[in-house]
Protein backbone atom coordinates (compact mmCIF):
# COMPACT_ATOMS: atom_id res chain seq x y z
CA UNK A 1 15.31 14.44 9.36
CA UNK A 2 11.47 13.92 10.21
CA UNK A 3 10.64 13.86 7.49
CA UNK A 4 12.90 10.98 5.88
CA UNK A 5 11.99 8.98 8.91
CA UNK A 6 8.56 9.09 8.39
CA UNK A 7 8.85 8.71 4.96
CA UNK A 8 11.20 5.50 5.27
CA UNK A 9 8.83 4.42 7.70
CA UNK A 10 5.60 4.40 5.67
CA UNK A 11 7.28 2.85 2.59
CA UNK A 12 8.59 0.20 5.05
CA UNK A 13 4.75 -0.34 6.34
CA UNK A 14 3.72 -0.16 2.61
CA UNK A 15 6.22 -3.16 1.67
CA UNK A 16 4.44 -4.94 4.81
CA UNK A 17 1.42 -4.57 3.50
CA UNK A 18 1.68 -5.33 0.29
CA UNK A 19 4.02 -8.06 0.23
CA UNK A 20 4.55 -11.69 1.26
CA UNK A 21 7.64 -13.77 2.07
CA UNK A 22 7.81 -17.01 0.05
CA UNK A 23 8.30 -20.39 1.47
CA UNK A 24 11.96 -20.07 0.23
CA UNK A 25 12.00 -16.44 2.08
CA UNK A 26 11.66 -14.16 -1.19
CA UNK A 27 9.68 -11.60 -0.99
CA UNK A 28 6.93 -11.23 -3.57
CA UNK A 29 4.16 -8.71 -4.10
CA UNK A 30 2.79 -5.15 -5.69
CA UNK A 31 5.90 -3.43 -5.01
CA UNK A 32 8.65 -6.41 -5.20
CA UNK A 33 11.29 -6.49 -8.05
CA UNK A 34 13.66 -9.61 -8.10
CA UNK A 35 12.92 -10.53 -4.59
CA UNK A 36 13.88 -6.90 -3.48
CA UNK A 37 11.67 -3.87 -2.27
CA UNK A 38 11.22 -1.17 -4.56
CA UNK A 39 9.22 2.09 -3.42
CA UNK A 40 9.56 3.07 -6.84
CA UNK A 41 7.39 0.76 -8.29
CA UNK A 42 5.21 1.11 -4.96
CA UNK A 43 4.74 4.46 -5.34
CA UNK A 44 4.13 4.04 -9.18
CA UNK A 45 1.50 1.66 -8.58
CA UNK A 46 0.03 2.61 -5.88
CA UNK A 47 0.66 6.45 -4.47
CA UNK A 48 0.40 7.94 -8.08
CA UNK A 49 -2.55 6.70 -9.69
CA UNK A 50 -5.38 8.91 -10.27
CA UNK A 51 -8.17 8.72 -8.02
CA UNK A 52 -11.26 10.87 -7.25
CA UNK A 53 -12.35 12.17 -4.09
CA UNK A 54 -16.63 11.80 -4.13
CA UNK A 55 -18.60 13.63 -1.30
CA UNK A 56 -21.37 11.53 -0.27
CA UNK A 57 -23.90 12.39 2.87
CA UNK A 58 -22.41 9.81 4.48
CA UNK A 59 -18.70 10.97 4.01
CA UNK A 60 -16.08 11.53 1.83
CA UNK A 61 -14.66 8.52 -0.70
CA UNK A 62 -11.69 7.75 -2.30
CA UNK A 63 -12.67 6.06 -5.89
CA UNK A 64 -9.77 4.64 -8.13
CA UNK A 65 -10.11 4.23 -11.29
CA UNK A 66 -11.33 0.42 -12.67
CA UNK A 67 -8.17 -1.61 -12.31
CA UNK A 68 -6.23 -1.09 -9.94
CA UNK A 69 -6.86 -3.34 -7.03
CA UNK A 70 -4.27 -2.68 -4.81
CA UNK A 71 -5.53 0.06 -2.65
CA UNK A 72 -8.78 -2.06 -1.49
CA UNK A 73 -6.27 -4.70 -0.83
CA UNK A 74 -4.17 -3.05 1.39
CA UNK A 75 -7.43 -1.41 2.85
CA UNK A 76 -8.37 -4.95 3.33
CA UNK A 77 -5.18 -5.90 4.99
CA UNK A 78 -4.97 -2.78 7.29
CA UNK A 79 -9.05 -3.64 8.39
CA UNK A 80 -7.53 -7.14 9.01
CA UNK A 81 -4.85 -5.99 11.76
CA UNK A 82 -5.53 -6.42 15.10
CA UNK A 83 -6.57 -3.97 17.64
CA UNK A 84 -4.51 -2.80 20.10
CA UNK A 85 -5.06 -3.53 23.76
């Protein structure tokens, strides 16, 4: 049960992320298929593309491969949120 919670939460926060409402309050975006939220094509275009994990000194870094925007977008977006108090 945990588990489907959690997962139905993060695919919730993903759809947050990604998307954005319309003026005529559609929802549009990355993971968005005639105006309704897909984790399908979230997770196909997001969670499952290949990536490699480089060791630097300074730390460890996720690189994906040339193309696919959407994960320093959402990094982007996530950097953007405020704090909490």
């Amino acid at each position: 049960m945990w588990g489907a919670l959690l997962a139905a939460t993060l695919a919730g926060w993903l759809h947050q992320l990604t998307g954005t409402v319309l003026p005529d309050h559609t929802l549009a975006g990355h993971g968005v298929r005639d105006g309704q939220a897909m984790i399908a094509t979230l997770r196909r275009r997001l969670i499952g593309i290949p990536a490699r994990l480089i060791r630097h000194s300074r730390g460890l870094t996720l690189r994906p491969p040339p193309g696919h925007p959407l994960l320093a977008e959402i990094l982007t977006r996530i950097r953007a949120l405020p704090t909490p108090t």
